[in-house]
Protein backbone atom coordinates (compact mmCIF):
# COMPACT_ATOMS: atom_id res chain seq x y z
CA UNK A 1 150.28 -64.23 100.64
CA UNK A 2 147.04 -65.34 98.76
CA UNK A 3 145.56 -61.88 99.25
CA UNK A 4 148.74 -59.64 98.10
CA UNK A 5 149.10 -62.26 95.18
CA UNK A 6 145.02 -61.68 94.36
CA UNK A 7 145.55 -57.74 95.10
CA UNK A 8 148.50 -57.26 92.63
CA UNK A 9 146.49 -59.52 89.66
CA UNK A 10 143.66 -57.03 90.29
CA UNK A 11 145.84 -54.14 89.80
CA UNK A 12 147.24 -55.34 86.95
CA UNK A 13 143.67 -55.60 85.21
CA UNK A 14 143.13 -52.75 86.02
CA UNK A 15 146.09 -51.04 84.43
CA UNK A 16 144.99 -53.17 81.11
CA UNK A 17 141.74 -51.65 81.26
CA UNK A 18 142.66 -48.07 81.24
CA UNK A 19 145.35 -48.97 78.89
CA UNK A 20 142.64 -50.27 76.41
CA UNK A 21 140.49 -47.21 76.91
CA UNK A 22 143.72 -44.77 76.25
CA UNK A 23 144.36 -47.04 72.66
CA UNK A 24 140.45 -46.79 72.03
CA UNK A 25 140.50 -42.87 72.44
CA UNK A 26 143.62 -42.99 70.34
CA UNK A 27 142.06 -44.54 67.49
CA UNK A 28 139.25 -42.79 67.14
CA UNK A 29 141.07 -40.02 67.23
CA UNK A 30 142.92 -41.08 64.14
CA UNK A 31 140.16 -42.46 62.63
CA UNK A 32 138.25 -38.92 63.05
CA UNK A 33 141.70 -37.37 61.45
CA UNK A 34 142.06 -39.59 58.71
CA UNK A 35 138.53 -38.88 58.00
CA UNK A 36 138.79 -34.90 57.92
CA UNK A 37 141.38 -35.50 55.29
CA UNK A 38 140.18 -37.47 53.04
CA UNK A 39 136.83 -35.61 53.40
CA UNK A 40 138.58 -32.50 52.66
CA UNK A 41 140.69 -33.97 49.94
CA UNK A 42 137.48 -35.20 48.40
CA UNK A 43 135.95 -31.24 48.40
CA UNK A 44 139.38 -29.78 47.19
CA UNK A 45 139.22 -32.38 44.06
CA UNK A 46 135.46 -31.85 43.55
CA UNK A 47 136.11 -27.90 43.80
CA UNK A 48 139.22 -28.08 41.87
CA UNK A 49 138.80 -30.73 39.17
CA UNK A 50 142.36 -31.34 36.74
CA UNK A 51 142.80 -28.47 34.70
CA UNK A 52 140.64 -25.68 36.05
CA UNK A 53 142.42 -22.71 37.65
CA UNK A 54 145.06 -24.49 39.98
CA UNK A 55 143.37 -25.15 42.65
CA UNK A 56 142.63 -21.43 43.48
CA UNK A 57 139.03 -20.61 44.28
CA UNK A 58 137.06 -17.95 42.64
CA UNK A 59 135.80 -16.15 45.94
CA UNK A 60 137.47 -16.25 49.53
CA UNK A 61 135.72 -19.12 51.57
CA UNK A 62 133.66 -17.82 54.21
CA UNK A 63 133.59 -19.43 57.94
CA UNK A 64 130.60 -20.23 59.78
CA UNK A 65 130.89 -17.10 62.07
CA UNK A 66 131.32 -14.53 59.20
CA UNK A 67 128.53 -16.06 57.58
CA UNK A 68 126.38 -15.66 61.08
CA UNK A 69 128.07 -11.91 61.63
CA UNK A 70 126.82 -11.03 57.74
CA UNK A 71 123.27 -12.65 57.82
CA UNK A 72 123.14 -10.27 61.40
CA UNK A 73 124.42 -7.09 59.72
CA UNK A 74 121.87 -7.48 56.97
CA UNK A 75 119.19 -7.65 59.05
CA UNK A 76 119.92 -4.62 61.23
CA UNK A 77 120.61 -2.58 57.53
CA UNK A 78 117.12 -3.65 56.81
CA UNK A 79 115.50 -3.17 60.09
CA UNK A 80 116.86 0.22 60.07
CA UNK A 81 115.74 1.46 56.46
CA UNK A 82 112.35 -0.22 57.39
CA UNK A 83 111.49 1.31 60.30
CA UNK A 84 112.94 4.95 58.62
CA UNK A 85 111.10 4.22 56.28
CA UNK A 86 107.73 3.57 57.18
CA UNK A 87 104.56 4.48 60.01
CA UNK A 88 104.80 1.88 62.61
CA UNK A 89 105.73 1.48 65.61
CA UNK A 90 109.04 -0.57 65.35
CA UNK A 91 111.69 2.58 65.98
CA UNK A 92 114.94 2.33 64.04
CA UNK A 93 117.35 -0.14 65.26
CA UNK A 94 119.28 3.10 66.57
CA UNK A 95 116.87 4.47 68.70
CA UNK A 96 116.76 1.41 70.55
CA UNK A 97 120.55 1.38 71.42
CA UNK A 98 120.53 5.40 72.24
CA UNK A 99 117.68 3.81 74.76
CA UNK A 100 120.13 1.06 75.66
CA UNK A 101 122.96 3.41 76.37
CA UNK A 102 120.87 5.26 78.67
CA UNK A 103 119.93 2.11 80.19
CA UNK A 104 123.30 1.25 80.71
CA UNK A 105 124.53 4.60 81.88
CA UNK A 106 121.61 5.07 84.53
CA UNK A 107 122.22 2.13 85.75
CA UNK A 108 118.50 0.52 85.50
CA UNK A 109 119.76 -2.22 83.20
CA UNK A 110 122.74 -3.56 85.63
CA UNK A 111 120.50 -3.40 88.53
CA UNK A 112 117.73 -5.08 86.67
CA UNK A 113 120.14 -7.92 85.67
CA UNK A 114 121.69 -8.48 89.30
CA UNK A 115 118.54 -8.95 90.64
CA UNK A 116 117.60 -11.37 87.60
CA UNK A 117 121.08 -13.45 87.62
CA UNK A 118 120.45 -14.44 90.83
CA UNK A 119 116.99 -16.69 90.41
CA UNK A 120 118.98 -17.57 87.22
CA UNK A 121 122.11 -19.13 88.75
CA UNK A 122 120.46 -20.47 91.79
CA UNK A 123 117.87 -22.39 90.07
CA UNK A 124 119.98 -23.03 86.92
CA UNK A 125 122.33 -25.00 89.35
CA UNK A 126 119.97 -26.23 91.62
CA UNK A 127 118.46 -28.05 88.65
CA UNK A 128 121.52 -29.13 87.32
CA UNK A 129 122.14 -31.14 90.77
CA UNK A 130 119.04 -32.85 90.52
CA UNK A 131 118.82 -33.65 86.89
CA UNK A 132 122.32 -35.47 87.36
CA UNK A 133 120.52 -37.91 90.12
CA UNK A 134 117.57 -38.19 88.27
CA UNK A 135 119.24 -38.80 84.90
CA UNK A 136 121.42 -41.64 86.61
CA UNK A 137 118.93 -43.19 88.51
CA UNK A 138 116.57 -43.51 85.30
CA UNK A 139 119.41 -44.47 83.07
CA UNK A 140 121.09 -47.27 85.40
CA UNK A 141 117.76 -48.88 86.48
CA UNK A 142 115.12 -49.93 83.79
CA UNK A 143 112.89 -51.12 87.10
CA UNK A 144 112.71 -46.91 88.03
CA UNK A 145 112.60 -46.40 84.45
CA UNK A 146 109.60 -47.53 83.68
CA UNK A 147 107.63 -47.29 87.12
CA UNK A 148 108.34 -43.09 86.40
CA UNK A 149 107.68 -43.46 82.71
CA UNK A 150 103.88 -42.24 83.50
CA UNK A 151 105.06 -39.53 85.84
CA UNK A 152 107.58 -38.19 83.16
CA UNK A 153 105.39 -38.38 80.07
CA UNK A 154 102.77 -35.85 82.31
CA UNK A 155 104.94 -34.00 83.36
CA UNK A 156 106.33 -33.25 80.15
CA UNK A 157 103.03 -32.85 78.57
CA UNK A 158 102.04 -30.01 80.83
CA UNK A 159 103.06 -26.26 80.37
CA UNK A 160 105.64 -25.12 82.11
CA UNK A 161 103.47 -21.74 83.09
CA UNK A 162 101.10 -23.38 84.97
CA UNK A 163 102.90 -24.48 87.30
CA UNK A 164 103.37 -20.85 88.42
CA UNK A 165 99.75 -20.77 90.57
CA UNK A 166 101.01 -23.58 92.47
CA UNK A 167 104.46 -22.34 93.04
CA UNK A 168 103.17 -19.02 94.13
CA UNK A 169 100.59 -21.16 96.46
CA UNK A 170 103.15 -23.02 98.21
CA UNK A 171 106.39 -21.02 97.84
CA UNK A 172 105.61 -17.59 97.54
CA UNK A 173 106.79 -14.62 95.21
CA UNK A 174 110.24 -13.87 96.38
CA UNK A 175 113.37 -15.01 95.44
CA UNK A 176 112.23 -18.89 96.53
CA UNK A 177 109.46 -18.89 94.23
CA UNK A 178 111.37 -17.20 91.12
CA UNK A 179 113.80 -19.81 91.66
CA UNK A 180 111.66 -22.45 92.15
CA UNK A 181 109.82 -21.57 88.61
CA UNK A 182 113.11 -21.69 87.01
CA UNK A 183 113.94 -24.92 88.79
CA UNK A 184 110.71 -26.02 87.50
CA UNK A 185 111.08 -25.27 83.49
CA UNK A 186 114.90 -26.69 83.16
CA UNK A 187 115.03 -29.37 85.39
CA UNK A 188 112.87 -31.91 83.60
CA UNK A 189 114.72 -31.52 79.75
CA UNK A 190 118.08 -32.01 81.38
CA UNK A 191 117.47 -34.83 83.46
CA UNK A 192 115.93 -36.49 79.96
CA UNK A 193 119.12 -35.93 78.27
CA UNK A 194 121.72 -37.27 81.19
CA UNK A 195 119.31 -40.27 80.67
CA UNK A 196 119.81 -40.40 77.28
CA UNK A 197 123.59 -40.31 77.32
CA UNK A 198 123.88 -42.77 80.14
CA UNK A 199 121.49 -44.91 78.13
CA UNK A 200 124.33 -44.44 75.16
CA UNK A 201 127.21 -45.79 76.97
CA UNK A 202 129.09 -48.27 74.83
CA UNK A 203 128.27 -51.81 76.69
CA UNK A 204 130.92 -52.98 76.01
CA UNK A 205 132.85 -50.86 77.79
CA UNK A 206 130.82 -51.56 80.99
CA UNK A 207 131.22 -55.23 80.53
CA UNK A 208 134.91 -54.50 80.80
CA UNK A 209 134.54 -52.61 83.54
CA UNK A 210 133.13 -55.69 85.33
CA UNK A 211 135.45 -57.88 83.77
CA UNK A 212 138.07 -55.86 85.14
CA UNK A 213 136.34 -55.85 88.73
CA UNK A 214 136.42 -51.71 88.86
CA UNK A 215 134.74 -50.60 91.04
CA UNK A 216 131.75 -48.57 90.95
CA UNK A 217 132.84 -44.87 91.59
CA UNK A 218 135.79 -46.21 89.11
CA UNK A 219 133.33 -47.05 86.55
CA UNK A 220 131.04 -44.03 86.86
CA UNK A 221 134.15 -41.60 87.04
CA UNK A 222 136.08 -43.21 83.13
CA UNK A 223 133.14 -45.40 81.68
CA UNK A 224 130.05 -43.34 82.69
CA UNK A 225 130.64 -39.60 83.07
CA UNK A 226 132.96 -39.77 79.54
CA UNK A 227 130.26 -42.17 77.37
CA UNK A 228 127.26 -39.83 78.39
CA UNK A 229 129.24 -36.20 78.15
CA UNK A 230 127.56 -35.79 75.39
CA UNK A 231 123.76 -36.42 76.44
CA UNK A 232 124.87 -34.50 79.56
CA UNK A 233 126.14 -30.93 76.88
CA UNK A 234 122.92 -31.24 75.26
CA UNK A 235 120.86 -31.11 78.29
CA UNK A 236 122.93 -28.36 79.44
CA UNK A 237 122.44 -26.71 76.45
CA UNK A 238 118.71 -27.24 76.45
CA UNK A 239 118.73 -26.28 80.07
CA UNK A 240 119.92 -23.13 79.88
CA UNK A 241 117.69 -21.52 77.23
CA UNK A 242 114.50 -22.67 79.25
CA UNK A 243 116.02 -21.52 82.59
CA UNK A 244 116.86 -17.97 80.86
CA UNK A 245 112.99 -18.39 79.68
CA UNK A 246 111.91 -18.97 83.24
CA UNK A 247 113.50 -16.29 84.73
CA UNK A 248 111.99 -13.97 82.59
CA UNK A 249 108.47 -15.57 82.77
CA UNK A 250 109.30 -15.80 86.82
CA UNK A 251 109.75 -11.86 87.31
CA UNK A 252 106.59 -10.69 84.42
CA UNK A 253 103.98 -13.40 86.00
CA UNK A 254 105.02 -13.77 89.87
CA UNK A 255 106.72 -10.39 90.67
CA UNK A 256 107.65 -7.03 88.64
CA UNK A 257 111.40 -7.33 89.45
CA UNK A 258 114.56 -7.87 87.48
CA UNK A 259 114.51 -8.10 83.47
CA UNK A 260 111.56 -9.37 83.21
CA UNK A 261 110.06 -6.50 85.01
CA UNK A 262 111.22 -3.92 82.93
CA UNK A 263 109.85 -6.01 79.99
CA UNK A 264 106.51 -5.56 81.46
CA UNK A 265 107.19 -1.57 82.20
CA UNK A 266 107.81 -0.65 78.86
CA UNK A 267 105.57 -2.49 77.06
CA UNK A 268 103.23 -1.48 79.16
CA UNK A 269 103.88 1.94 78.87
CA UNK A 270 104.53 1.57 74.98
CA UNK A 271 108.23 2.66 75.05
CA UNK A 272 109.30 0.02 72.48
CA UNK A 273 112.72 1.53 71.92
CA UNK A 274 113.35 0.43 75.95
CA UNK A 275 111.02 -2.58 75.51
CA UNK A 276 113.65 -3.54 72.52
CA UNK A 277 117.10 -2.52 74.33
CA UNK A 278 115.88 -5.11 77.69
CA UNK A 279 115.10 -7.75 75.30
CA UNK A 280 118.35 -7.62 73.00
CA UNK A 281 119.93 -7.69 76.19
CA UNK A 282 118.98 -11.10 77.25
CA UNK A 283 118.87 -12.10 73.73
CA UNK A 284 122.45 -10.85 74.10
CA UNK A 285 122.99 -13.09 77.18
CA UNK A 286 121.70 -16.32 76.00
CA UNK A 287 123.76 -16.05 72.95
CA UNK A 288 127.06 -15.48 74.61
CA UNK A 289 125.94 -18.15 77.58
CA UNK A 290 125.02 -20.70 74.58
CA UNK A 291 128.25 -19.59 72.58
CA UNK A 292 130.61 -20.91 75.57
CA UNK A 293 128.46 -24.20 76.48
CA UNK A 294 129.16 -24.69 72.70
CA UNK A 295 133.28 -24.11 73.13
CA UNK A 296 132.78 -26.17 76.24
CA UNK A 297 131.34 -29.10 74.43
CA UNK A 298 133.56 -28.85 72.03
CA UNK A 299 136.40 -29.48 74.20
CA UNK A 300 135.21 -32.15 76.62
CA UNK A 301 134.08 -34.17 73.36
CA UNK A 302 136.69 -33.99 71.25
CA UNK A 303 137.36 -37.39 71.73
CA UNK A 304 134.60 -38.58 69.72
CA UNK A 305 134.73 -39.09 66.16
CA UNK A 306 133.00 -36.54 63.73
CA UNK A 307 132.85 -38.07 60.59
CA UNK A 308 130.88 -41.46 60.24
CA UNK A 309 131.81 -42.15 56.68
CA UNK A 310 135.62 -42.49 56.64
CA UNK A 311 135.96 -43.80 53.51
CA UNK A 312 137.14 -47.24 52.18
């Protein structure tokens, strides 16, 4: 009798904890509404003072991706008129998608980026597994903290590239030791991050937690994986432009394969209008890549408040 009566008050804390984390969501939530609004009221009045032109603006606002697709146009106009008009060798910015097209249609650039998404995604997520342990472990425990401070601050302190005569050493130069070097250049930022976001967990919320007696896979699945979501985007984000970095330094340093190779081919052989199309390709890549982990983050944290300064 003792233990259903002790089973059913644990229950019931539990059920007020959640509640109180559903009414904290909720109102900050509000409090990040309230704040758009009177933020935005504030820039209509300061735009719009009494009296002057009701309220219309002079020119059509202009969103953040317009802004980025203008700035790009502009700089392709004046790449183009550049390079037609002077001796160098940068070739117009429409020789270099004629070379792209032929890329494409030949099939060299789809084969090349198989062979190059593979080291990518394998080491990408290998890294990701281990930067989650690592980033736990070194957030939770200040004893491991500090005994691997020394260890980190070397490790960060060294160049990723020369790592490369080791990893070709021990590993080799097939597809192990590609994704070993892009194992090696991501792995270390993320796992920094997921520390710092589990180090940013609200305390309070894990003194509740205890309070409450959740236990631990409870607390780590609603007090520590939603607190840190943030650290963890960033080190995602982070993550992913060095592992798109280490593929590429992987196949031009350890073996002539993939994108990378055919960044070495061209420039070797000083066809720049090839060298150009590979490398807006994985410019290409990272941006579309970066563009989703963005949406991503976006959703899983819009929780969070934006504005600090709601107003009084």
């Amino acid at each position: 009798m003792a233990a259903r009566l002790w089973a059913a008050r644990l229950t019931r804390s539990r059920q007020r904890f959640w509640s109180h984390l559903e009414e904290r969501a909720l109102a900050q939530r509000t409090a990040t509404d309230l704040g758009l609004e009177r933020a935005n009221g504030t820039h209509a009045a300061s735009r719009h003072p009494e009296g002057r032109g009701n309220g219309r603006r002079p020119f059509p606002r202009l969103t953040s991706y317009r802004v980025s697709a203008l700035s790009v146009g502009l700089g392709l106009v004046a790449w183009e008129l550049y390079a037609r008009n002077t001796e160098t060798f940068v070739p117009p910015f429409t020789d270099v998608i004629v070379a792209w097209v032929r890329m494409m249609g030949s099939g060299e650039l789809l084969a090349a980026l198989a062979v190059s998404s593979q080291a990518f995604v394998l080491g990408l997520g290998l890294a990701v597994i281990v930067a989650v342990a690592l980033g736990l472990i070194l957030g939770l425990s200040d004893t491991i903290d500090h005994a691997a401070a020394p260890f980190v601050s070397a490790l960060v302190a060294l160049p990723s590239v020369a790592y490369i005569p080791i990893i070709m050493l021990w590993i080799g130069f097939g597809l192990e030791g590609r994704i070993a070097v892009v194992f090696e250049f991501c792995v270390l930022v993320m796992a920094l991050n997921f520390r710092a976001g589990v180090r940013s967990v609200d305390p309070d919320l894990l003194e509740m937690a205890r309070a409450f007696r959740l236990t631990r896979w409870q607390t780590f699945r609603s007090v520590l994986i939603p607190g840190s979501m943030t650290g963890i985007m960033a080190g995602l984000r982070l993550g992913l432009g060095r592992a798109i970095k280490g593929t590429v330094t992987a196949e031009v340093l350890l073996v002539l394969v993939g994108l990378g190779g055919l960044v070495k081919h061209y420039g070797n052989t000083f066809r720049i209008d090839s060298l150009l199309a590979v490398v807006g390709t994985i410019v290409l890549i990272a941006l579309v890549l970066t563009s989703l982990l963005m949406r991503l983050d976006r959703r899983v944290n819009r929780w969070r408040p934006r504005v600090q300064d709601t107003g009084a």
